[in-house]
N, C-alpha and C. Protein backbone atom coordinates (compact mmCIF):
# COMPACT_ATOMS: atom_id res chain seq x y z
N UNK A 1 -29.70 -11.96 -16.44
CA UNK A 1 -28.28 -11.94 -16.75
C UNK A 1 -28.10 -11.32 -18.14
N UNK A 2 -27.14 -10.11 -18.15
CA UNK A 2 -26.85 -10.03 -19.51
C UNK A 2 -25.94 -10.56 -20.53
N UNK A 3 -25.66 -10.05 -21.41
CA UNK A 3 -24.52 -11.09 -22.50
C UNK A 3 -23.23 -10.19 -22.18
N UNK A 4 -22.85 -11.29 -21.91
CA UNK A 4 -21.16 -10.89 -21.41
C UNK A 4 -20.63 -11.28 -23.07
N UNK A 5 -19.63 -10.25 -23.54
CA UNK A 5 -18.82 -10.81 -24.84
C UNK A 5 -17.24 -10.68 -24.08
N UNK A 6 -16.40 -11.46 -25.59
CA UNK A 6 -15.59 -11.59 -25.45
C UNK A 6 -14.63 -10.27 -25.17
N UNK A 7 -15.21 -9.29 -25.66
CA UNK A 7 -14.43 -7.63 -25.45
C UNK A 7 -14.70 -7.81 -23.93
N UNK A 8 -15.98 -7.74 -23.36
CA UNK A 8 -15.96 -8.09 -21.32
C UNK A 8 -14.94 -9.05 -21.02
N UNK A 9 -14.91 -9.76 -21.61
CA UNK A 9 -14.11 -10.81 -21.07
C UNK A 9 -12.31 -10.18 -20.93
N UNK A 10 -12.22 -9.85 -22.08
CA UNK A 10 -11.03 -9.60 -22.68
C UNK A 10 -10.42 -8.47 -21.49
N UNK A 11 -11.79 -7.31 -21.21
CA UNK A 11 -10.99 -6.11 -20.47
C UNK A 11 -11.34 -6.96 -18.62
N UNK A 12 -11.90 -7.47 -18.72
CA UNK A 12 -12.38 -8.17 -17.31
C UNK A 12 -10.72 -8.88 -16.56
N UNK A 13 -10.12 -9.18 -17.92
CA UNK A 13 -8.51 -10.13 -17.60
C UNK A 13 -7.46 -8.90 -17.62
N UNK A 14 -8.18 -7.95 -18.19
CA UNK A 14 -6.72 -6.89 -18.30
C UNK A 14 -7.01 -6.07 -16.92
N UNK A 15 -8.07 -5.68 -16.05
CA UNK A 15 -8.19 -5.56 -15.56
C UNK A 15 -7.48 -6.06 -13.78
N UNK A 16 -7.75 -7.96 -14.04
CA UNK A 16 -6.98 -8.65 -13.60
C UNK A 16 -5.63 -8.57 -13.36
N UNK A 17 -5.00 -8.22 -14.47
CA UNK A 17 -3.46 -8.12 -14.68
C UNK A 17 -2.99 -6.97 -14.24
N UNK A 18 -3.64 -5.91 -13.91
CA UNK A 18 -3.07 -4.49 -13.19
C UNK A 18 -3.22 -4.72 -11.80
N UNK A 19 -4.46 -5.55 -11.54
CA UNK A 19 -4.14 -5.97 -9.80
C UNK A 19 -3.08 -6.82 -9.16
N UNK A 20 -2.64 -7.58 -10.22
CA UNK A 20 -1.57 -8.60 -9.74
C UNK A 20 0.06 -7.42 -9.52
N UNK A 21 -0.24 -6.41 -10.45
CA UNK A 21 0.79 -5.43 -10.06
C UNK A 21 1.56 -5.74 -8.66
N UNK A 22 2.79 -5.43 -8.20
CA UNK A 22 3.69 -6.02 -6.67
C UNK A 22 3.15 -4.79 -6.44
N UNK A 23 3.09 -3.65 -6.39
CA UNK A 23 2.76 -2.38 -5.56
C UNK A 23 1.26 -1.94 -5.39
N UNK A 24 0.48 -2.51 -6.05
CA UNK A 24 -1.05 -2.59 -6.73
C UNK A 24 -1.25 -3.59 -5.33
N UNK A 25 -0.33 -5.10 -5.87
CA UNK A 25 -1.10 -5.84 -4.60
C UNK A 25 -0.62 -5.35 -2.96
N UNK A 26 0.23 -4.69 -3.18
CA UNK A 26 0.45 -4.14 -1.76
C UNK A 26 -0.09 -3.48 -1.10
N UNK A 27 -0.76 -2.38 -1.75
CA UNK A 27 -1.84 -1.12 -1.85
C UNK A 27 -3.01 -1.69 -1.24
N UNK A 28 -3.45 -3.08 -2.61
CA UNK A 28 -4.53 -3.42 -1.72
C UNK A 28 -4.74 -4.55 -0.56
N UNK A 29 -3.69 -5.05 -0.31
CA UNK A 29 -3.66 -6.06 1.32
C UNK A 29 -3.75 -4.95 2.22
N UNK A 30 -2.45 -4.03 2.37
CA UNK A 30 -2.85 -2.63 3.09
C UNK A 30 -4.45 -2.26 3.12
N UNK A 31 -4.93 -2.61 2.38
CA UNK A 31 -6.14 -1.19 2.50
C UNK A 31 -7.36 -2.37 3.03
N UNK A 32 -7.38 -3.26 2.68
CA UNK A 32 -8.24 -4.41 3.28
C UNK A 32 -8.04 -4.94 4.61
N UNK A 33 -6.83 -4.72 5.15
CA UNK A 33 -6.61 -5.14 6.48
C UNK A 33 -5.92 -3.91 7.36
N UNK A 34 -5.56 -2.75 6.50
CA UNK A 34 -5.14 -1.89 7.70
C UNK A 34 -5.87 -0.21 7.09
N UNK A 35 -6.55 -0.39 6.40
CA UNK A 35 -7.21 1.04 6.45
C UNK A 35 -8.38 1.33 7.16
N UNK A 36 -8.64 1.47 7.97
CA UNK A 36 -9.24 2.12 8.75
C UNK A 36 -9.51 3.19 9.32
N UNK A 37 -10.50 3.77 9.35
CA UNK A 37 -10.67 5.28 10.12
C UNK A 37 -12.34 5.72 10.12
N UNK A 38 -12.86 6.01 11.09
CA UNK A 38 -14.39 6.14 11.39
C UNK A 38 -14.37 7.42 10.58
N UNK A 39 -14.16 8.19 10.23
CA UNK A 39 -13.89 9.68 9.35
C UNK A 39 -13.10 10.04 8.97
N UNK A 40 -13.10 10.91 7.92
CA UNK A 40 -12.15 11.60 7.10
C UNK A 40 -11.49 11.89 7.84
N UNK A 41 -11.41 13.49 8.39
CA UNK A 41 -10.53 14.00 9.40
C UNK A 41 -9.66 12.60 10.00
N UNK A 42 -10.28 11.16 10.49
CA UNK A 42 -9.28 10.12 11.29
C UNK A 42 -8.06 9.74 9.58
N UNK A 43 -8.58 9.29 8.68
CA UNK A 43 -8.20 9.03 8.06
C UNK A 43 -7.20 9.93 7.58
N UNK A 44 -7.42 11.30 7.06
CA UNK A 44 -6.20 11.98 7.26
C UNK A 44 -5.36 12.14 7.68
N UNK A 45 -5.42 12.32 9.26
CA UNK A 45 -4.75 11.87 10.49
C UNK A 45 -3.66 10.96 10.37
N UNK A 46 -4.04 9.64 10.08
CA UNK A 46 -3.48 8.17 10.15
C UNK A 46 -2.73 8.23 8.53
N UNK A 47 -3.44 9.01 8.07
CA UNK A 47 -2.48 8.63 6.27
C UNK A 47 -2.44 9.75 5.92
N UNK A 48 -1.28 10.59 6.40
CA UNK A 48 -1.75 12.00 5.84
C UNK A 48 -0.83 12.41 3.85
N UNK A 49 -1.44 12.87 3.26
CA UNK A 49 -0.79 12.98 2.20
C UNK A 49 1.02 13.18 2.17
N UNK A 50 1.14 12.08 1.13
CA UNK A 50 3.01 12.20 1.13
C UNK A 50 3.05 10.70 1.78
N UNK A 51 2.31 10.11 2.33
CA UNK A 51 2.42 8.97 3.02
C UNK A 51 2.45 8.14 2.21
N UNK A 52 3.39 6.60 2.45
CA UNK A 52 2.70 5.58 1.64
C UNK A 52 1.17 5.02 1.65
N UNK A 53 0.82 5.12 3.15
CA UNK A 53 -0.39 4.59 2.95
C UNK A 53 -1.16 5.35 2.24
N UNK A 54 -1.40 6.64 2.44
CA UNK A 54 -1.82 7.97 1.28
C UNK A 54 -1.80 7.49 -0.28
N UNK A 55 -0.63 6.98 0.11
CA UNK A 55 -0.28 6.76 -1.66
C UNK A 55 -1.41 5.24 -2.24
N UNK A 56 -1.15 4.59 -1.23
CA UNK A 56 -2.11 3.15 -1.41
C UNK A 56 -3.08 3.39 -1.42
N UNK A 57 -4.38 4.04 -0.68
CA UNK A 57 -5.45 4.57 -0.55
C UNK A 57 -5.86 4.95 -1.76
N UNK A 58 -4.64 6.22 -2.28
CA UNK A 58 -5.46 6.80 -3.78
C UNK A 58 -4.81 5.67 -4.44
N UNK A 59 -4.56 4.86 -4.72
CA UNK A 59 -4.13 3.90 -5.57
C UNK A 59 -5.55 3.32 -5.44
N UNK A 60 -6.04 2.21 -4.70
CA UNK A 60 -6.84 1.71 -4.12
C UNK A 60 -8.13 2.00 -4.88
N UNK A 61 -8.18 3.19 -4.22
CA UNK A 61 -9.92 3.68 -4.87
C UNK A 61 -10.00 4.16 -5.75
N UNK A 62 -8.75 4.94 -6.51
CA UNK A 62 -9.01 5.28 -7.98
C UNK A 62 -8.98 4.00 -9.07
N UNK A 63 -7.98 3.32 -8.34
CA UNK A 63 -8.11 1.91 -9.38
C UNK A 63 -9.56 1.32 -9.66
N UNK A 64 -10.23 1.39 -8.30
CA UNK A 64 -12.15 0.35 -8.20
C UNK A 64 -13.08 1.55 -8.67
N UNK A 65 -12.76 2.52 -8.69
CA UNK A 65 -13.60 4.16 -9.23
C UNK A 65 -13.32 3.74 -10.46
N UNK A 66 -12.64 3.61 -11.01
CA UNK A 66 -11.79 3.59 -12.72
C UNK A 66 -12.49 2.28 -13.22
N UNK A 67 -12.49 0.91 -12.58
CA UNK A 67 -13.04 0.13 -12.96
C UNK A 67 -14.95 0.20 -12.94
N UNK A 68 -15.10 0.64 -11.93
CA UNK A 68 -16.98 0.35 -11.82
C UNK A 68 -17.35 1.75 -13.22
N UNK A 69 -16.56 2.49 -13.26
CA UNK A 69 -17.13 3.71 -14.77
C UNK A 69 -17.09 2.42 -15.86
N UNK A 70 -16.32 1.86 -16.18
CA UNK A 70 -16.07 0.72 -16.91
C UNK A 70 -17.72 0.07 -16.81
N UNK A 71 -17.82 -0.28 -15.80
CA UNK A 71 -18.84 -1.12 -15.45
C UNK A 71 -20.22 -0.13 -15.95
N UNK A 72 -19.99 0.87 -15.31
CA UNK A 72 -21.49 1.71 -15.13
C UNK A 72 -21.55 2.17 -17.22
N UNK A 73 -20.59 2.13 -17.61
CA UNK A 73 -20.82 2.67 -18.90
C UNK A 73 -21.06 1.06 -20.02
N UNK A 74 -21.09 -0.25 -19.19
CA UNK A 74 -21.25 -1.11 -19.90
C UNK A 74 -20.05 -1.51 -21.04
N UNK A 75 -19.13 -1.42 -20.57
CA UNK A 75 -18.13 -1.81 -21.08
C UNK A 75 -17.67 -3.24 -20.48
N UNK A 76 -18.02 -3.60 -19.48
CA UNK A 76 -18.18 -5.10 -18.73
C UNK A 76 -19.41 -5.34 -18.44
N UNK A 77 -20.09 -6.57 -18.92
CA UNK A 77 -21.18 -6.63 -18.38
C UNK A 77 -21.26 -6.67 -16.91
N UNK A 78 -22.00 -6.21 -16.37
CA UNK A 78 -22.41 -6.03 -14.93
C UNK A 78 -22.11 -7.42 -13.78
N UNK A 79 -22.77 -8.18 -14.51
CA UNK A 79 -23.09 -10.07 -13.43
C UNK A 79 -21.84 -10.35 -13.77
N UNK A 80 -21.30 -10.52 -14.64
CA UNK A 80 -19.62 -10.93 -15.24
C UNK A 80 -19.18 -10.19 -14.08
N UNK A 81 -19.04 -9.08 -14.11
CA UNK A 81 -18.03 -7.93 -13.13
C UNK A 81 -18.39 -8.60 -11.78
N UNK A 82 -19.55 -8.72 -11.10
CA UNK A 82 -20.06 -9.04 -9.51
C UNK A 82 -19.54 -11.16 -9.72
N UNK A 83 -19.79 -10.94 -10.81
CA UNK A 83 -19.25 -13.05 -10.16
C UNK A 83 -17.59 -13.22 -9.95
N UNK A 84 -16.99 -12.33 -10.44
CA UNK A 84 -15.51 -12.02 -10.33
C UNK A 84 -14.81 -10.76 -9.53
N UNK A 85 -15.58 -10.18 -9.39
CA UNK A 85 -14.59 -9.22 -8.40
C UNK A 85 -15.58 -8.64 -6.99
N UNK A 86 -14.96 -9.14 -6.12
CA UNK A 86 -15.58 -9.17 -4.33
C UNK A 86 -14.75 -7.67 -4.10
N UNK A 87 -13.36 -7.72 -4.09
CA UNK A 87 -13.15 -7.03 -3.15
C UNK A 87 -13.40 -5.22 -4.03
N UNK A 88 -13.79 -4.83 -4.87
CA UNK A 88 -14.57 -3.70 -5.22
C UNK A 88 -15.75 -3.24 -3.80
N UNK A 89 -16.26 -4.28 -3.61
CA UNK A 89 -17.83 -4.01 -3.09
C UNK A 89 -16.97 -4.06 -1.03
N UNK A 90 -15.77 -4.30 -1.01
CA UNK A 90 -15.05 -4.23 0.31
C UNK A 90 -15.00 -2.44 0.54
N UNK A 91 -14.08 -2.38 -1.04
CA UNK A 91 -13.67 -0.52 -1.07
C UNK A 91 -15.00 0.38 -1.04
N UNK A 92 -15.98 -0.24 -1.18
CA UNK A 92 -17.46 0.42 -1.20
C UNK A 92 -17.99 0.79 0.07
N UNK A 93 -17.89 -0.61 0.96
CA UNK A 93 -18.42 -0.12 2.15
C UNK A 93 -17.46 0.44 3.04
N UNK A 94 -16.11 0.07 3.04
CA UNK A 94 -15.20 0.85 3.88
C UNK A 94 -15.74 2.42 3.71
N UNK A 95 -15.39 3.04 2.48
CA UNK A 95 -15.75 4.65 2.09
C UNK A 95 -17.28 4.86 2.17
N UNK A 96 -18.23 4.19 2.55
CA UNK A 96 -19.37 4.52 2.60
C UNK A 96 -19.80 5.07 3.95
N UNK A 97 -19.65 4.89 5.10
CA UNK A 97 -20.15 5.79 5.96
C UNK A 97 -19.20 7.26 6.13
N UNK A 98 -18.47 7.75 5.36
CA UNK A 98 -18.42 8.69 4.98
C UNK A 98 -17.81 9.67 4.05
N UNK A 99 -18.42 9.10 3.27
CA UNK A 99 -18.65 9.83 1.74
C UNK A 99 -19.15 11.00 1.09
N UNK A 100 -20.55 11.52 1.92
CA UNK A 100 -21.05 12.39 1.94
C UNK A 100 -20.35 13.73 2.57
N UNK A 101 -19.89 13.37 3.82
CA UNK A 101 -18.65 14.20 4.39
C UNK A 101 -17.08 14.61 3.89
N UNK A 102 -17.28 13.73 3.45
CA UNK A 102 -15.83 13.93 2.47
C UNK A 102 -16.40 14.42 1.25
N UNK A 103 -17.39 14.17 0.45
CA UNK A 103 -17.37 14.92 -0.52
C UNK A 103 -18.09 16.41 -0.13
N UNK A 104 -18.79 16.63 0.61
CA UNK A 104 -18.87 18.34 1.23
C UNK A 104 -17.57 18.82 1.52
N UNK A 105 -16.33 18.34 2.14
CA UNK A 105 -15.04 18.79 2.34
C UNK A 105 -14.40 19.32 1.14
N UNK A 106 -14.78 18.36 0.15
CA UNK A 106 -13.52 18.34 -1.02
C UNK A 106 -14.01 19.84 -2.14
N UNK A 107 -16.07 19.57 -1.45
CA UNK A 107 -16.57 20.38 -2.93
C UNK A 107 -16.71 20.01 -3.97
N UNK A 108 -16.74 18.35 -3.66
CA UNK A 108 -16.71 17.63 -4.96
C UNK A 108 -17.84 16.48 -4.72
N UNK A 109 -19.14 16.63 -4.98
CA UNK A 109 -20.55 16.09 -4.76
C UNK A 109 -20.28 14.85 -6.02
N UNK A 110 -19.63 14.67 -6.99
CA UNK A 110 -19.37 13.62 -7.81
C UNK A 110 -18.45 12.25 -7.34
N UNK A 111 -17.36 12.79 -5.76
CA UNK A 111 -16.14 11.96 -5.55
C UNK A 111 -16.73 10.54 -5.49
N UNK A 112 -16.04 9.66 -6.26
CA UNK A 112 -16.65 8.33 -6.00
C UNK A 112 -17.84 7.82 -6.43
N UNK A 113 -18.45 8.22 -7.60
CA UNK A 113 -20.09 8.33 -7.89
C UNK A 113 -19.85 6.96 -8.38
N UNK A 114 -19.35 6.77 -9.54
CA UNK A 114 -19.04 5.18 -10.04
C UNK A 114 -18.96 3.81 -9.44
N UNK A 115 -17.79 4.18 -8.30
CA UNK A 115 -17.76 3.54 -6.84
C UNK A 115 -19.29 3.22 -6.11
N UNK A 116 -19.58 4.38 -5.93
CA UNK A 116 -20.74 3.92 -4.91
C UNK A 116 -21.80 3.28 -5.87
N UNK A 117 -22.20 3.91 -6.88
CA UNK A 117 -23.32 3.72 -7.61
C UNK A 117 -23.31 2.03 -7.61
N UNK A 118 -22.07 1.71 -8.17
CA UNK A 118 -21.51 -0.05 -8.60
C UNK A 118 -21.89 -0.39 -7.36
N UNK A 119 -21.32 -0.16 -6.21
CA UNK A 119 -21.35 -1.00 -4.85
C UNK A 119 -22.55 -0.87 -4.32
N UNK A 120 -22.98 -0.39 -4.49
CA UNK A 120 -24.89 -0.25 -4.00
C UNK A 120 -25.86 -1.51 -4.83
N UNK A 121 -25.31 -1.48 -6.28
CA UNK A 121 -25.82 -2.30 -7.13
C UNK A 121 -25.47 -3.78 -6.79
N UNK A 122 -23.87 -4.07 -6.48
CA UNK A 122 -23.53 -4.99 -6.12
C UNK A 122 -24.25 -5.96 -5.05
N UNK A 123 -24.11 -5.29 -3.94
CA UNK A 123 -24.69 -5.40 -2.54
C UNK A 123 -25.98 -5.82 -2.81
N UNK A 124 -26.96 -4.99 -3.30
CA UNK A 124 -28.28 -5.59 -4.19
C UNK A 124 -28.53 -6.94 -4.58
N UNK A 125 -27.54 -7.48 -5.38
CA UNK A 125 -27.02 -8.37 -6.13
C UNK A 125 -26.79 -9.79 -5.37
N UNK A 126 -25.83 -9.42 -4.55
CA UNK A 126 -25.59 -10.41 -3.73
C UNK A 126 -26.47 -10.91 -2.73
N UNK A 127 -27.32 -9.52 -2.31
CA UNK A 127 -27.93 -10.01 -0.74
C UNK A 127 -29.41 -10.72 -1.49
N UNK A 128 -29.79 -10.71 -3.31
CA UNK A 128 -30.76 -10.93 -3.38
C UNK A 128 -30.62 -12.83 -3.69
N UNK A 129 -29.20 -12.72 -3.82
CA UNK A 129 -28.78 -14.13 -4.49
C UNK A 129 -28.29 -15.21 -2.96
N UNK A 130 -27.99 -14.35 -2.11
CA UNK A 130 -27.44 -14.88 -0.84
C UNK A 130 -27.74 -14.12 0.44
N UNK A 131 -29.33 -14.09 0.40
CA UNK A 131 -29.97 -12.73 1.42
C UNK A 131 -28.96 -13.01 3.05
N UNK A 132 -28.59 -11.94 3.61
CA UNK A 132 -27.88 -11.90 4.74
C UNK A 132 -26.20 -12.04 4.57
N UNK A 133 -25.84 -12.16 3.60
CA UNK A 133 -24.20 -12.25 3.46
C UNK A 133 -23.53 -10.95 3.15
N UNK A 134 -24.18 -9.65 3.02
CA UNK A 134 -23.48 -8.72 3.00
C UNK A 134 -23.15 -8.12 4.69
N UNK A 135 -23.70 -8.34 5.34
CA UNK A 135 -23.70 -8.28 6.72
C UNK A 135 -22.81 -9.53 7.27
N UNK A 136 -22.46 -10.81 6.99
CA UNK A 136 -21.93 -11.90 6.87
C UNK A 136 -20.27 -11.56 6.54
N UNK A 137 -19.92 -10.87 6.14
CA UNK A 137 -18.97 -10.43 5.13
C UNK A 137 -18.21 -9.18 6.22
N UNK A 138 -19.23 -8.41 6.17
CA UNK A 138 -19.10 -6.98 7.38
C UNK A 138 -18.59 -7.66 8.15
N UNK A 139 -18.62 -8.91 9.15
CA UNK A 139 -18.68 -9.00 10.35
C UNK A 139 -17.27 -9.90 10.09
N UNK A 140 -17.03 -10.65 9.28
CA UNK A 140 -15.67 -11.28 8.93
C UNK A 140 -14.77 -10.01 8.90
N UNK A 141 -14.76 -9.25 8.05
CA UNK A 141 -13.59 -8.14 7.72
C UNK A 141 -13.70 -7.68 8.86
N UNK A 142 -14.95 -6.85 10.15
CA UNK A 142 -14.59 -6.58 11.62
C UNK A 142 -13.82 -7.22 12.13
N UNK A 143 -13.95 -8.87 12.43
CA UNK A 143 -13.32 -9.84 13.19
C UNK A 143 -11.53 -9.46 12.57
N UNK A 144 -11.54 -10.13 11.43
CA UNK A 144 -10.12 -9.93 10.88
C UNK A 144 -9.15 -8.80 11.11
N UNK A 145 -10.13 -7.23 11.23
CA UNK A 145 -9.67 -5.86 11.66
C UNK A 145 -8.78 -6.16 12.59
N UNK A 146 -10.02 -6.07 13.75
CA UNK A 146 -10.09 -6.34 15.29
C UNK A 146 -8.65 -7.23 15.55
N UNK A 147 -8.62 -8.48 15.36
CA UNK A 147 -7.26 -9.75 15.13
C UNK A 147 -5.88 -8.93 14.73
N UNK A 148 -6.12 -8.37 13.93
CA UNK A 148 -5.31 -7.92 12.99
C UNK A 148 -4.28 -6.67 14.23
N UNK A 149 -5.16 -5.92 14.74
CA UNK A 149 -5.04 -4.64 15.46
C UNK A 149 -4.57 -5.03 17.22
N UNK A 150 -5.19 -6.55 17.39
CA UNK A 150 -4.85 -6.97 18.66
C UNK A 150 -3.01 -7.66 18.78
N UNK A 151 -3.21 -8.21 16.90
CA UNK A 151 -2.11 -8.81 16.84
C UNK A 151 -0.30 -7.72 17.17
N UNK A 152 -1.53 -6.45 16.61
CA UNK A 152 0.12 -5.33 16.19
C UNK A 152 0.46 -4.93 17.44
N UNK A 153 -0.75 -4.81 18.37
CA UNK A 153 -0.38 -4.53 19.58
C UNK A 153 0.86 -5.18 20.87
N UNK A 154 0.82 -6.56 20.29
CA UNK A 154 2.19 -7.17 20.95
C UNK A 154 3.12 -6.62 20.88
């Protein structure tokens, strides 16, 4: 564990306070329970720019991109950052099966480096402290999807 100071602490709460944002938290209930898309191309599709959800999305991941540089440059200690913030390592694996594709699209081999780098570390972290709960976790947010998608269908 490293030494968390009071400056971590300090940006760890200000951090806090931009998520409680009303359009911030809207962005991200949206994006935890209704973003979905097996690929870019779907995801475009379903949120195409100009959209609100468009708009939530880049809200979303530039906000947890913006925070893990924070992280990756040690401006929060690391274990501080993973004992307090879960749903970072949610926006990680959603964009992770395809990331690589989207960043060959964009031409931009950097999109999300902070993001992933953090959520790889995270995941690490957790599965070494609670082996099998990142898969545990996967299968809750499926179920909840799934519920979620059966529910809209009425």
């Amino acid at each position: 564990m490293g030494q968390a100071t009071h400056d971590h602490a300090s940006l760890m709460l200000r951090l806090y306070e931009l998520r409680r944002e009303p359009r911030m938290r809207e962005a991200r209930d949206w994006f935890v329970l209704d973003c979905t898309a097996s690929s870019v191309e779907e995801l475009m599709a379903k949120f195409p720019p100009g959209s609100k959800e468009n708009a939530s999305f880049r809200m979303v991941t530039s906000y947890w991109d913006m925070a893990a540089s924070m992280v990756n440059r040690g401006l929060i200690e690391e274990e501080l950052f993973f004992e307090n913030t879960g749903e970072i390592w949610v926006v990680y694996d959603r964009l992770r099966p395809w990331l690589p594709a989207w960043r060959d699209s964009m031409g931009m081999p950097h999109l999300f480096r902070n993001l992933e780098s953090l959520g790889q570390r995270m995941e690490a972290w957790r599965e070494k402290l609670a082996p099998g709960s990142n898969e545990k976790l996967r299968e809750r947010f499926r179920q909840r999807i799934a519920a979620r998608a059966k529910a809209h269908e009425k």
